[in-house]
PDB file of N, CA and C in Angstrom:
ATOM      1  N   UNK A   1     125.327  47.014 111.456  1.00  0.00           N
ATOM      2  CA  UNK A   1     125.784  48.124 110.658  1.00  0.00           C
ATOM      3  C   UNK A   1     124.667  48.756 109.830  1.00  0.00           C
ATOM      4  N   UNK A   2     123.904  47.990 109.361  1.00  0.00           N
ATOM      5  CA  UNK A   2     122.371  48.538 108.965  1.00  0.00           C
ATOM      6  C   UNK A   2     122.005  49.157 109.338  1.00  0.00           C
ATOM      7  N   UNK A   3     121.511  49.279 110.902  1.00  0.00           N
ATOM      8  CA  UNK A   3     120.755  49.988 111.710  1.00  0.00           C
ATOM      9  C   UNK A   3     121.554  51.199 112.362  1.00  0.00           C
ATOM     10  N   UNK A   4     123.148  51.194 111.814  1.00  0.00           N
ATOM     11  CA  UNK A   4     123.787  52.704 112.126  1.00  0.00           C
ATOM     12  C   UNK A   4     123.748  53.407 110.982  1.00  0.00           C
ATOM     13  N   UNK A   5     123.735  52.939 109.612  1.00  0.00           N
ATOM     14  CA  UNK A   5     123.399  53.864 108.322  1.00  0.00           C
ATOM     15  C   UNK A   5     122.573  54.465 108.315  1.00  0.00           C
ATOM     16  N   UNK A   6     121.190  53.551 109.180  1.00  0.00           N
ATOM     17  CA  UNK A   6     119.745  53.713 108.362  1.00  0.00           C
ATOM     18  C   UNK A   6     119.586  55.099 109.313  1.00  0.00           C
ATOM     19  N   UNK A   7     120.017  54.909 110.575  1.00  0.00           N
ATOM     20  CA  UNK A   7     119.811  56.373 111.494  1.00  0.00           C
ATOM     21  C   UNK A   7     120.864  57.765 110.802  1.00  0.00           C
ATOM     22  N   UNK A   8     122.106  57.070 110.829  1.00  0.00           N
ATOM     23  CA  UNK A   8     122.343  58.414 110.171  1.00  0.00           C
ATOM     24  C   UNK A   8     121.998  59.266 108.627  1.00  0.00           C
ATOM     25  N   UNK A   9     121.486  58.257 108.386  1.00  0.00           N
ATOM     26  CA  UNK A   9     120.659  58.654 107.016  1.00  0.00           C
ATOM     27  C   UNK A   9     119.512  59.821 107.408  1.00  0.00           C
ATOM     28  N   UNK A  10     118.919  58.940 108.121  1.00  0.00           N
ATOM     29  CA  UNK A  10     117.374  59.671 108.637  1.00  0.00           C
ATOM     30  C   UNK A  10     118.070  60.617 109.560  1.00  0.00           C
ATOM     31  N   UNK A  11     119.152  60.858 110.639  1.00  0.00           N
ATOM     32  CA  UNK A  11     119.293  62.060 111.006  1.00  0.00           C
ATOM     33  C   UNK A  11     119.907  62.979 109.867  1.00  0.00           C
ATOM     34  N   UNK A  12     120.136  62.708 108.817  1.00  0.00           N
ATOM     35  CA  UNK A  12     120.707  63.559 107.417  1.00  0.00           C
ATOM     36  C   UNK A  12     119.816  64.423 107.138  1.00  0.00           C
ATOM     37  N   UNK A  13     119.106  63.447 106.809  1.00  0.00           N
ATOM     38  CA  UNK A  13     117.684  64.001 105.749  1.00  0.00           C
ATOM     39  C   UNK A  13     116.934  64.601 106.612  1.00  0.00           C
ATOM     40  N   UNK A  14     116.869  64.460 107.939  1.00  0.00           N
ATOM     41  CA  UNK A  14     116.132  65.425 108.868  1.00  0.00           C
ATOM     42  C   UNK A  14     116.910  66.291 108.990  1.00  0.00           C
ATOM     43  N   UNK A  15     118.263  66.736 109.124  1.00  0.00           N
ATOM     44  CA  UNK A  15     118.755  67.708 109.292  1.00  0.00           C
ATOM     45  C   UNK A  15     118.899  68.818 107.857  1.00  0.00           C
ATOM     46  N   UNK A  16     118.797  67.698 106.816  1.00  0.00           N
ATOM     47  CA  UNK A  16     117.992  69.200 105.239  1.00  0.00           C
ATOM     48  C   UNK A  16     117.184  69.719 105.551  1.00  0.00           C
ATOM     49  N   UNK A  17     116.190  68.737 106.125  1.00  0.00           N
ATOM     50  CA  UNK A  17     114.971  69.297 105.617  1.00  0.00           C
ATOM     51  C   UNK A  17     114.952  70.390 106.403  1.00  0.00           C
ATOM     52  N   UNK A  18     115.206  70.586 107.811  1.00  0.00           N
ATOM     53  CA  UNK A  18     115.282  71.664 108.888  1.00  0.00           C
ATOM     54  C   UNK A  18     115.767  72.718 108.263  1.00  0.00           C
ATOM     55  N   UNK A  19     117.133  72.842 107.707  1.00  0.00           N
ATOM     56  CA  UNK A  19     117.613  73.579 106.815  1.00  0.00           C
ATOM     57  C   UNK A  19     116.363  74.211 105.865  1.00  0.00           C
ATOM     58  N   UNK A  20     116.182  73.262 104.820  1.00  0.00           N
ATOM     59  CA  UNK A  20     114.869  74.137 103.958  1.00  0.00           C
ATOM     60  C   UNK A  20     114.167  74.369 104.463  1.00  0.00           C
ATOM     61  N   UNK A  21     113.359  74.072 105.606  1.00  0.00           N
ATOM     62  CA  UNK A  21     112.366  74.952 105.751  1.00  0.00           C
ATOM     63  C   UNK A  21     112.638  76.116 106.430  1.00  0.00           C
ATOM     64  N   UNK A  22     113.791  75.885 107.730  1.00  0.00           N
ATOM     65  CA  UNK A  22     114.286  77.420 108.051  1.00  0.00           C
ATOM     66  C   UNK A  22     114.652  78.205 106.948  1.00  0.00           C
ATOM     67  N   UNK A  23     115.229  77.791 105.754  1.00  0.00           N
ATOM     68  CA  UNK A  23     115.689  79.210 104.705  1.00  0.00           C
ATOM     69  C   UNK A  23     114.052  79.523 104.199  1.00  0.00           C
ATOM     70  N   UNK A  24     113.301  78.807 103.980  1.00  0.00           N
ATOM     71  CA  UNK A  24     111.866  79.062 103.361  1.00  0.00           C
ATOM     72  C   UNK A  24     111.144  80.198 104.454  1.00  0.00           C
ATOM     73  N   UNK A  25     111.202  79.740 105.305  1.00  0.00           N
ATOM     74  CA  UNK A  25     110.863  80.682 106.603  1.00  0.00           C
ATOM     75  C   UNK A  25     111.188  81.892 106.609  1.00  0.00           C
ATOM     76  N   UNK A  26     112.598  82.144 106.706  1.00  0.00           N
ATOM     77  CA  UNK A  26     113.302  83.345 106.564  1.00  0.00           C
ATOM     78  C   UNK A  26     112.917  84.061 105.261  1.00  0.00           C
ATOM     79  N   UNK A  27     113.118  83.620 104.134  1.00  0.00           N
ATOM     80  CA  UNK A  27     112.845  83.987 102.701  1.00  0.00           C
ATOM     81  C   UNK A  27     111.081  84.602 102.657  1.00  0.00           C
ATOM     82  N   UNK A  28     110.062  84.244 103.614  1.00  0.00           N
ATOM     83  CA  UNK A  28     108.569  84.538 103.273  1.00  0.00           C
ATOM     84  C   UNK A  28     108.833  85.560 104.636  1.00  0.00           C
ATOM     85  N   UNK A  29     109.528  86.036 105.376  1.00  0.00           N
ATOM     86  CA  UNK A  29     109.791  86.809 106.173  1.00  0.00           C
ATOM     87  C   UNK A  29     110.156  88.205 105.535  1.00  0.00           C
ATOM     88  N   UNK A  30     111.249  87.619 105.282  1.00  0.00           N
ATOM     89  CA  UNK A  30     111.966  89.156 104.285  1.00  0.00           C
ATOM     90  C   UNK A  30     111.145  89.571 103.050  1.00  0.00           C
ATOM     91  N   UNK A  31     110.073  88.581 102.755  1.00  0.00           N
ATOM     92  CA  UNK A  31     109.162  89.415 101.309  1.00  0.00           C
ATOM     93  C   UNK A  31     108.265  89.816 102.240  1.00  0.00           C
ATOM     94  N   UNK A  32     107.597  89.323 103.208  1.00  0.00           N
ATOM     95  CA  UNK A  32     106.940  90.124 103.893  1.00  0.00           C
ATOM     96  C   UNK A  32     107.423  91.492 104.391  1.00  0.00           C
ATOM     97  N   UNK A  33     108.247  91.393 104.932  1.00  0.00           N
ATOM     98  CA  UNK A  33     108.539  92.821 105.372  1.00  0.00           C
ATOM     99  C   UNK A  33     109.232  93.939 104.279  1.00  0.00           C
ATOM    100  N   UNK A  34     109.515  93.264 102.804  1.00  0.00           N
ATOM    101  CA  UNK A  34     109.637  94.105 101.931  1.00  0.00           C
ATOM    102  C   UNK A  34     108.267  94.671 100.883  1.00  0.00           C
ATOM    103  N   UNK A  35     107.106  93.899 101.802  1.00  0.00           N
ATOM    104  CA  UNK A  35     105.904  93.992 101.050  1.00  0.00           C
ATOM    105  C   UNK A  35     105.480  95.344 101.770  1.00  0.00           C
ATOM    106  N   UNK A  36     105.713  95.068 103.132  1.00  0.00           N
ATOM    107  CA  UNK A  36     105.048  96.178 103.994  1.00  0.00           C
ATOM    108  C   UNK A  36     106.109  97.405 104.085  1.00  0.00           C
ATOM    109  N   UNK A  37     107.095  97.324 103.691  1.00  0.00           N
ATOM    110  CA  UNK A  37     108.185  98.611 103.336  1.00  0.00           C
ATOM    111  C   UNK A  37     107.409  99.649 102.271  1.00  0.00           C
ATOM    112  N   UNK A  38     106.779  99.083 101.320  1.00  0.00           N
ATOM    113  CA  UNK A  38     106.607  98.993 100.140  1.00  0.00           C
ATOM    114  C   UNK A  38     105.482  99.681 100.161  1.00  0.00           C
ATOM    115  N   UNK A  39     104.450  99.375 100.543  1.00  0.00           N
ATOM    116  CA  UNK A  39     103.355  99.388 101.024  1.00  0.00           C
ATOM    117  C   UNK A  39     102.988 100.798 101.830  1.00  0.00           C
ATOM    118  N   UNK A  40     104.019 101.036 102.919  1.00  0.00           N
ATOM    119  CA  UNK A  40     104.101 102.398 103.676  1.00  0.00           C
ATOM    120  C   UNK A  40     104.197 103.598 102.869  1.00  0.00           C
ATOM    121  N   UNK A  41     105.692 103.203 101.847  1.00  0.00           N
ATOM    122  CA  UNK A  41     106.045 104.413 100.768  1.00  0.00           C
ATOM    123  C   UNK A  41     104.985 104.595  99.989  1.00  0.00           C
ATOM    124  N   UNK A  42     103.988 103.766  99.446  1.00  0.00           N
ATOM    125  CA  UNK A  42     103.383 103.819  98.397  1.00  0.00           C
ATOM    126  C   UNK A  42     102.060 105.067  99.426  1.00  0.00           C
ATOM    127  N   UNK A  43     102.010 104.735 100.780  1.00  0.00           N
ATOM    128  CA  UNK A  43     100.878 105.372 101.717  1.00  0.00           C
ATOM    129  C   UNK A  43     101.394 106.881 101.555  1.00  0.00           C
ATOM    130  N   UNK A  44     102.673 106.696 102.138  1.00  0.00           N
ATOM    131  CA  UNK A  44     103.371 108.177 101.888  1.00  0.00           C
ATOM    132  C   UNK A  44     102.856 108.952 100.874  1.00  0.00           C
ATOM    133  N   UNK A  45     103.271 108.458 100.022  1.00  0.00           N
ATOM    134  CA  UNK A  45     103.239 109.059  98.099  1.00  0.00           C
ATOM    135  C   UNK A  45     102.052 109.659  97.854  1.00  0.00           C
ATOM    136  N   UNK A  46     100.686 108.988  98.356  1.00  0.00           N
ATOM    137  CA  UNK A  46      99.419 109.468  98.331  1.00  0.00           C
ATOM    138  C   UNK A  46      99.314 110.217  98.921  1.00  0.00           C
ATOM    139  N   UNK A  47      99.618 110.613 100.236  1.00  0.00           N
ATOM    140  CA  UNK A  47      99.625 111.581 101.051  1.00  0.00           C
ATOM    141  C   UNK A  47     100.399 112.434 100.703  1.00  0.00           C
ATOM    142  N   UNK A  48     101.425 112.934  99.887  1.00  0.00           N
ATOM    143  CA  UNK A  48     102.238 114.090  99.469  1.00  0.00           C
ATOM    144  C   UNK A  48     101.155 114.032  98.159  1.00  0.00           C
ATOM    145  N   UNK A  49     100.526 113.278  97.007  1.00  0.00           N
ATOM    146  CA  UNK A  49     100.176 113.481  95.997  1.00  0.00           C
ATOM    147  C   UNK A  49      98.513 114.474  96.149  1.00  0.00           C
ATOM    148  N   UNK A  50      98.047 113.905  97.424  1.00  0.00           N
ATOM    149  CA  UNK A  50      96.669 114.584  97.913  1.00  0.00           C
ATOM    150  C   UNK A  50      97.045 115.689  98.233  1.00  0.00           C
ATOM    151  N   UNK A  51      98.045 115.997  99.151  1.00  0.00           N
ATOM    152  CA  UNK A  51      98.445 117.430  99.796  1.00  0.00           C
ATOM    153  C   UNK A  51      98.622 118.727  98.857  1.00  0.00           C
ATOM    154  N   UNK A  52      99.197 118.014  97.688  1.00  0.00           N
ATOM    155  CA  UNK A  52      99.621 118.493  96.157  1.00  0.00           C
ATOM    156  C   UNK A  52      98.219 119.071  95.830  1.00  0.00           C
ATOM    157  N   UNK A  53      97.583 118.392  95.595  1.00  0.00           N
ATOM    158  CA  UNK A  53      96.117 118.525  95.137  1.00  0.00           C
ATOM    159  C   UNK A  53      95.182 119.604  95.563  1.00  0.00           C
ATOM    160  N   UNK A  54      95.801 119.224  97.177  1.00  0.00           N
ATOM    161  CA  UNK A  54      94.840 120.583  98.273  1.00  0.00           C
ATOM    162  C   UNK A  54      95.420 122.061  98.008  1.00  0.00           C
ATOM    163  N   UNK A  55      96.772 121.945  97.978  1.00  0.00           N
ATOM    164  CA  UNK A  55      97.792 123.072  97.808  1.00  0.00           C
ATOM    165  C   UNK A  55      97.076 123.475  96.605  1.00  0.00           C
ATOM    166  N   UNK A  56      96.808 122.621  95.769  1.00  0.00           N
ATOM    167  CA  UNK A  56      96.460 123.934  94.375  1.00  0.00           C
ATOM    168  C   UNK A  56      94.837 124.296  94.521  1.00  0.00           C
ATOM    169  N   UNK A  57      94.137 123.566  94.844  1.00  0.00           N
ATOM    170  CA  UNK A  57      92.588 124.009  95.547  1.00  0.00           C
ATOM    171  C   UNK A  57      92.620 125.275  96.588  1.00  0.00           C
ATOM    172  N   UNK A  58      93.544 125.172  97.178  1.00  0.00           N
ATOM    173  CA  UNK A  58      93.310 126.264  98.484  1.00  0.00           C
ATOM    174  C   UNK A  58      94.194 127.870  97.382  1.00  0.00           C
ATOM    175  N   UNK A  59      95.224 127.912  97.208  1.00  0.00           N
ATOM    176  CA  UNK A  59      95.873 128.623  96.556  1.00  0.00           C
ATOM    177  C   UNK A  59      94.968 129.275  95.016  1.00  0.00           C
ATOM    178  N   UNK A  60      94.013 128.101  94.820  1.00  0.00           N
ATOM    179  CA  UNK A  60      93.400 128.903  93.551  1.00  0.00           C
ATOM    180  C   UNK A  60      91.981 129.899  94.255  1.00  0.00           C
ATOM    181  N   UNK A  61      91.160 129.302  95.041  1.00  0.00           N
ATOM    182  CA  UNK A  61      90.431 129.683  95.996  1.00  0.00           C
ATOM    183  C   UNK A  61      90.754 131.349  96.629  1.00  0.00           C
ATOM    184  N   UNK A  62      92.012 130.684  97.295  1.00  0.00           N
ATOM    185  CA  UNK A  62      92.317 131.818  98.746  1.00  0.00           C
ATOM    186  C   UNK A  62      93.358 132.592  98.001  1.00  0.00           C
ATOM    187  N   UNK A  63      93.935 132.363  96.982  1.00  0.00           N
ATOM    188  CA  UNK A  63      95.192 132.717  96.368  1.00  0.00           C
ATOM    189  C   UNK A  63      96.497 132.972  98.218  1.00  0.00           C
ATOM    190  N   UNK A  64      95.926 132.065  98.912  1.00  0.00           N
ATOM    191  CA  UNK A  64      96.749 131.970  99.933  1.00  0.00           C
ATOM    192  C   UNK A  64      97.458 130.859 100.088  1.00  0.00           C
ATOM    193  N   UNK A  65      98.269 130.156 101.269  1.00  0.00           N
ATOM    194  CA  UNK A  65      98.590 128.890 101.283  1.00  0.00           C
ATOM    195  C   UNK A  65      98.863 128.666 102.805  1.00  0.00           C
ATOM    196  N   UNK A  66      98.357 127.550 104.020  1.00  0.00           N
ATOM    197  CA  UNK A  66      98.773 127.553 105.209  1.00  0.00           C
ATOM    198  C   UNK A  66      99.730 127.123 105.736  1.00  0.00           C
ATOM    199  N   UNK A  67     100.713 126.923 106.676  1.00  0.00           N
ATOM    200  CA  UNK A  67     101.537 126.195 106.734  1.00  0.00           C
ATOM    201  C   UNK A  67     101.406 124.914 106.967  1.00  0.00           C
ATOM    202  N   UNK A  68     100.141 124.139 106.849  1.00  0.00           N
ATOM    203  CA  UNK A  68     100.458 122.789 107.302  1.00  0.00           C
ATOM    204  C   UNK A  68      99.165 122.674 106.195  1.00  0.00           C
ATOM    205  N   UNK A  69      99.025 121.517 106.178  1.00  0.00           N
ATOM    206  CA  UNK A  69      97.501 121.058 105.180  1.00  0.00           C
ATOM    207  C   UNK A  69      97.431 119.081 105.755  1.00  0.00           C
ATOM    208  N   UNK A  70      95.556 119.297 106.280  1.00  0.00           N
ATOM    209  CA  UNK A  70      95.461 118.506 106.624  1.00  0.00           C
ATOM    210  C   UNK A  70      94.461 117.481 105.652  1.00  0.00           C
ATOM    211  N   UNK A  71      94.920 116.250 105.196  1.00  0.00           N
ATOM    212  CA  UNK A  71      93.961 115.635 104.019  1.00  0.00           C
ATOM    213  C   UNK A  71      93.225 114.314 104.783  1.00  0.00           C
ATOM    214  N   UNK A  72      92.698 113.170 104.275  1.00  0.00           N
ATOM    215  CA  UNK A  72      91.948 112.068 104.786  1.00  0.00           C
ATOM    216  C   UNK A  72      93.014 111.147 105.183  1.00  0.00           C
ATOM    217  N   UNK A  73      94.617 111.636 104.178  1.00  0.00           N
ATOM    218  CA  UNK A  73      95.925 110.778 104.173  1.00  0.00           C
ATOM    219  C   UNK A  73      96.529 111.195 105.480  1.00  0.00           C
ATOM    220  N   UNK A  74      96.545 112.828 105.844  1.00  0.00           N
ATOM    221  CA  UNK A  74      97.241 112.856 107.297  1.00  0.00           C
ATOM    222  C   UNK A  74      97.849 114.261 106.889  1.00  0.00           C
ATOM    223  N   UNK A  75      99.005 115.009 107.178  1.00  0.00           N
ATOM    224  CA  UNK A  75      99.251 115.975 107.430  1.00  0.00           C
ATOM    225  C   UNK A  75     100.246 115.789 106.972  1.00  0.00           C
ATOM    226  N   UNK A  76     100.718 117.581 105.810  1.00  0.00           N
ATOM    227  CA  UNK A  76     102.040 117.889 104.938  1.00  0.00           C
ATOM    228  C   UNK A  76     101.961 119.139 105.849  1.00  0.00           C
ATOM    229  N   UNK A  77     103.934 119.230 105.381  1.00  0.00           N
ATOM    230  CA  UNK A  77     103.982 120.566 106.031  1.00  0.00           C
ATOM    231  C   UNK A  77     104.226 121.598 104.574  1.00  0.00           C
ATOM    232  N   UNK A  78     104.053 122.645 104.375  1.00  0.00           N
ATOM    233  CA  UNK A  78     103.977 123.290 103.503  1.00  0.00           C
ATOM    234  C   UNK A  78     105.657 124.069 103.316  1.00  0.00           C
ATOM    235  N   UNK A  79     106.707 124.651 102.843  1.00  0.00           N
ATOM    236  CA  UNK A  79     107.354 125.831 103.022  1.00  0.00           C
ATOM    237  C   UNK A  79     107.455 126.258 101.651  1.00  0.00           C
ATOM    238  N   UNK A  80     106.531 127.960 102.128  1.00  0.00           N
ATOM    239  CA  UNK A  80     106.816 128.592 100.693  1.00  0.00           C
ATOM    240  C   UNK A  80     108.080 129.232 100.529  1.00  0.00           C
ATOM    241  N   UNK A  81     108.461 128.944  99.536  1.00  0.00           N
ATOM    242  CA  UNK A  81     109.960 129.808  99.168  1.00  0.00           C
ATOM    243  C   UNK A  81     110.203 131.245  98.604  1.00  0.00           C
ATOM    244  N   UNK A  82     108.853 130.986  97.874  1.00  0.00           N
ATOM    245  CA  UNK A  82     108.439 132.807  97.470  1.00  0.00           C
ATOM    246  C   UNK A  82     107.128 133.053  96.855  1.00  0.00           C
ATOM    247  N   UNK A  83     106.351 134.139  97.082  1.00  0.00           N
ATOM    248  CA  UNK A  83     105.390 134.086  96.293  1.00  0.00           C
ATOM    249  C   UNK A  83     105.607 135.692  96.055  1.00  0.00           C
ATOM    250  N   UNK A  84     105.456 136.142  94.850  1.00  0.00           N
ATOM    251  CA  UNK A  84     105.529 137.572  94.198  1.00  0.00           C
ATOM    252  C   UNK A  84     104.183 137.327  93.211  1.00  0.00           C
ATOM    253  N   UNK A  85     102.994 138.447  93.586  1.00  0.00           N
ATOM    254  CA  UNK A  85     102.237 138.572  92.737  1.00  0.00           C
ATOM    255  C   UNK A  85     101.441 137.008  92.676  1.00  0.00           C
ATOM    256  N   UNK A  86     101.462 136.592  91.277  1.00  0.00           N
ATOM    257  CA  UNK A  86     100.726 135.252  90.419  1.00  0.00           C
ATOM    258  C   UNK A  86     101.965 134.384  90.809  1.00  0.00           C
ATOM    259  N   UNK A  87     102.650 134.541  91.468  1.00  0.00           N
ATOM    260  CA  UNK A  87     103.570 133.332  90.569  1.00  0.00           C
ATOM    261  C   UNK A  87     104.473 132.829  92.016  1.00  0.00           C
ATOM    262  N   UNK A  88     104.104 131.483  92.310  1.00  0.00           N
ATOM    263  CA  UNK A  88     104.559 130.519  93.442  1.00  0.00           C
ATOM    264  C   UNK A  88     105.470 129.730  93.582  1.00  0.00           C
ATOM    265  N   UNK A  89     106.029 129.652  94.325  1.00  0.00           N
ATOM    266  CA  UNK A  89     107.205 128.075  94.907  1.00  0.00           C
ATOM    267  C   UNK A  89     107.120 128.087  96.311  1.00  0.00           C
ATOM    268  N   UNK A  90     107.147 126.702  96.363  1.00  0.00           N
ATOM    269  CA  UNK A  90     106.751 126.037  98.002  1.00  0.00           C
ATOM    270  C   UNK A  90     107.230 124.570  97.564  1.00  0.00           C
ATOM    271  N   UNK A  91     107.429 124.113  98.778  1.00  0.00           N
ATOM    272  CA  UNK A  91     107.775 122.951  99.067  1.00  0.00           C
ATOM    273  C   UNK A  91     106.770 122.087  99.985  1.00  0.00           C
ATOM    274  N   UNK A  92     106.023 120.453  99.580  1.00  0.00           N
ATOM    275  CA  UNK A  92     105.580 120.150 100.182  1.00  0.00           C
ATOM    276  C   UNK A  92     106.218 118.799 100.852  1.00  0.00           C
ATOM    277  N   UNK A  93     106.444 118.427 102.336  1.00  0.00           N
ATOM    278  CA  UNK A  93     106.670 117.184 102.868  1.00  0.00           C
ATOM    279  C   UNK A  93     105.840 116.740 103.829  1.00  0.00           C
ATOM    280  N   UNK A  94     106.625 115.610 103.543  1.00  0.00           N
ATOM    281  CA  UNK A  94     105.819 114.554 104.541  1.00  0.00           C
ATOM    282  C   UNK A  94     106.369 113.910 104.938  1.00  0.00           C
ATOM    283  N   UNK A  95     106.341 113.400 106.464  1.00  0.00           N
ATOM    284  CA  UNK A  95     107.155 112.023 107.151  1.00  0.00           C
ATOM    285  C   UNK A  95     106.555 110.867 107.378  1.00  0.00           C
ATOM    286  N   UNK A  96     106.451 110.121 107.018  1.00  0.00           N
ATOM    287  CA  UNK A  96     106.234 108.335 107.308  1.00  0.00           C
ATOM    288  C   UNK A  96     107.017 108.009 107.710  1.00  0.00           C
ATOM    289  N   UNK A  97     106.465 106.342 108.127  1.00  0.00           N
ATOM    290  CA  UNK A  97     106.990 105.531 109.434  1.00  0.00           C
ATOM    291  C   UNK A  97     108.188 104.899 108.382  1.00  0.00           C
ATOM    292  N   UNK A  98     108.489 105.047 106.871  1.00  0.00           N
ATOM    293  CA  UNK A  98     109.568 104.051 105.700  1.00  0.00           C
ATOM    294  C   UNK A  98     110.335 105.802 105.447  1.00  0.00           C
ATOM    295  N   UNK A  99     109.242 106.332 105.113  1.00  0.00           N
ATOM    296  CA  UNK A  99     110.095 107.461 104.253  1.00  0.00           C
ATOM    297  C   UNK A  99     109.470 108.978 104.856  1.00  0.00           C
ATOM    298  N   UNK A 100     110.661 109.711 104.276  1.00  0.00           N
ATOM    299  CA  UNK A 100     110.357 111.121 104.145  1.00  0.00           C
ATOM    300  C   UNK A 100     110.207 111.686 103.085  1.00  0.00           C
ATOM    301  N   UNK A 101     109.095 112.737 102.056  1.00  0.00           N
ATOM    302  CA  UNK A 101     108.833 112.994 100.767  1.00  0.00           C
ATOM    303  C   UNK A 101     108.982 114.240 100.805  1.00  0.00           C
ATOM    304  N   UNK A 102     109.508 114.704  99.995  1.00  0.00           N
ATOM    305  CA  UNK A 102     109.410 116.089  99.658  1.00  0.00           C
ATOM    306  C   UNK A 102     108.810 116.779  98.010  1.00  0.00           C
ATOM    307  N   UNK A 103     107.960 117.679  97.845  1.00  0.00           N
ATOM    308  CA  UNK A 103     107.909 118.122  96.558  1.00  0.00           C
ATOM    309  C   UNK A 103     107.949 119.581  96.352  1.00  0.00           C
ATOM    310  N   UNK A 104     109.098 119.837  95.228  1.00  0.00           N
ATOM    311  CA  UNK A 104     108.745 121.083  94.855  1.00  0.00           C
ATOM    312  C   UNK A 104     107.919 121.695  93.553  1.00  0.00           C
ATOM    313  N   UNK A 105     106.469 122.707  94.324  1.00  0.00           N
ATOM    314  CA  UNK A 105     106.403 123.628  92.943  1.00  0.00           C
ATOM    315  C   UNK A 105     106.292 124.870  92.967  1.00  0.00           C
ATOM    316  N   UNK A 106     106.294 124.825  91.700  1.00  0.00           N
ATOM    317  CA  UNK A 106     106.045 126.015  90.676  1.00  0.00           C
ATOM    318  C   UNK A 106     104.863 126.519  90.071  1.00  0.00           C
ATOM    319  N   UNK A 107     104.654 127.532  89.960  1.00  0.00           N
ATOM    320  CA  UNK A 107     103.346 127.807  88.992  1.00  0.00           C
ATOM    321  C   UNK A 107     103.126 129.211  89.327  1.00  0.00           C
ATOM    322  N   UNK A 108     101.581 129.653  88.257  1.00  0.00           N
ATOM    323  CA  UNK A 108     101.473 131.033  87.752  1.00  0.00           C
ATOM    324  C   UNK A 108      99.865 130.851  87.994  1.00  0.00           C
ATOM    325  N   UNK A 109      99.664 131.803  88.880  1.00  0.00           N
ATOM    326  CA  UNK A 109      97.925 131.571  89.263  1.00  0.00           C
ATOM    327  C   UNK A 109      97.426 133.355  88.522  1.00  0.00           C
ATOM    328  N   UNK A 110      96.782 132.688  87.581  1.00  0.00           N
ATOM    329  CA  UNK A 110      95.842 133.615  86.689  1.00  0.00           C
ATOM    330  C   UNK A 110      94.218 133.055  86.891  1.00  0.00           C
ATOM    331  N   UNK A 111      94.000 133.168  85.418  1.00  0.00           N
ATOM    332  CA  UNK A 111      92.288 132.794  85.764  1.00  0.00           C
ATOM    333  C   UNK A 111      92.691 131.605  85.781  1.00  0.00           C
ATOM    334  N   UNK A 112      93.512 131.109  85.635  1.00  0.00           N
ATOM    335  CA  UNK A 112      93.861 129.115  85.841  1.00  0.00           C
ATOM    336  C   UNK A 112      95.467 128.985  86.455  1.00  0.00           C
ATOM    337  N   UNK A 113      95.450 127.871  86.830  1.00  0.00           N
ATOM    338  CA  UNK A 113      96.663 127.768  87.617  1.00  0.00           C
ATOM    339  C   UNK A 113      97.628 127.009  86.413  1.00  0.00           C
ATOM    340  N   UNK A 114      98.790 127.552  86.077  1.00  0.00           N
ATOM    341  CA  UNK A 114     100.195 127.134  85.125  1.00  0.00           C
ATOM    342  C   UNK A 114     101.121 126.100  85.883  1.00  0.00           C
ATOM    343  N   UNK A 115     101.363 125.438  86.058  1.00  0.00           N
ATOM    344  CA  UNK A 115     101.999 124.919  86.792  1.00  0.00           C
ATOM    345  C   UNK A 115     103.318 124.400  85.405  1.00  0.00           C
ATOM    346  N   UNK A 116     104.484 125.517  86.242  1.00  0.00           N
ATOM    347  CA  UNK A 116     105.842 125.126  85.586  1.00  0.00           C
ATOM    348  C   UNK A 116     106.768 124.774  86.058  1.00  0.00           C
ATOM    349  N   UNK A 117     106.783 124.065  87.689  1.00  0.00           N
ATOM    350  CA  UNK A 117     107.690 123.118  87.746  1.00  0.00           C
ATOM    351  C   UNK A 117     107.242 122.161  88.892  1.00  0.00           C
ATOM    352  N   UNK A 118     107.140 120.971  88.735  1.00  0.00           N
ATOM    353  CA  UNK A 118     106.622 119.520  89.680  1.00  0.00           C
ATOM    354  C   UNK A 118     107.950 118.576  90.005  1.00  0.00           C
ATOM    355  N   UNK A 119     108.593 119.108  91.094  1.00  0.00           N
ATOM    356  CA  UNK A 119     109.627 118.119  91.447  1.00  0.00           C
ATOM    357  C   UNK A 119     109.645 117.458  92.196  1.00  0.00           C
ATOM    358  N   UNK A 120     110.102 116.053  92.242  1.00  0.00           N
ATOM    359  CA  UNK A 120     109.516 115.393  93.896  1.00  0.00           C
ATOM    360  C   UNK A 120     111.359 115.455  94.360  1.00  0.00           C
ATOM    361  N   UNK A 121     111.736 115.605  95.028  1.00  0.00           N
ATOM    362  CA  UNK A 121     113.563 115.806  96.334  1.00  0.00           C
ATOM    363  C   UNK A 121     113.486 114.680  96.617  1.00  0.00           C
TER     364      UNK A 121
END
């Protein structure tokens, strides 16, 4: 009777431990792939925040704007909504492999650029 405890003991405790380490497994899985979720958006964000950047460089420059703008991050698409005179709205996005970004602005191009409204959609 010894030697039927002592096994089902040891098949017990082998069958936790299998348990913990499969949930440990799974658990460094799902932070991984919430690291690299994470990680993409944050790629995104730079790439709409650079595009942002170019949009007001090219627009103060050219007082124009193209429909697409290409940065070191990758490619926004531009849509202007109106431009009268000094004073702009456009929309900039972007698609990544996590997310899609959108931003809207605003602003007043004189001898300096006003910028009166920065929305990210």
């Amino acid at each position: 009777m010894k030697g039927v405890a002592a096994i089902i003991t040891v098949i017990i405790l082998g069958a936790v431990m299998v348990l913990i380490g499969t949930t440990m497994t799974l658990t460094s899985i799902s932070e991984g792939q919430a690291t690299v979720a994470e990680t993409k958006i944050k790629k995104n964000q730079a790439l709409l925040d650079a595009c942002a950047e170019e949009s007001l460089i090219i627009i103060n420059k050219n007082n124009t704007l193209p429909s697409l703008i290409t940065t070191t991050f990758g490619l926004c698409d531009i849509t202007i909504n109106s431009q009268v005179g000094a004073s702009w709205n456009f929309n900039l996005g972007t698609s990544g492999e996590m997310s899609s970004l959108e931003l809207n602005i605003v602003l007043n191009r004189g001898s300096t650029i006003a910028i009166s409204n920065w929305n990210d959609q």
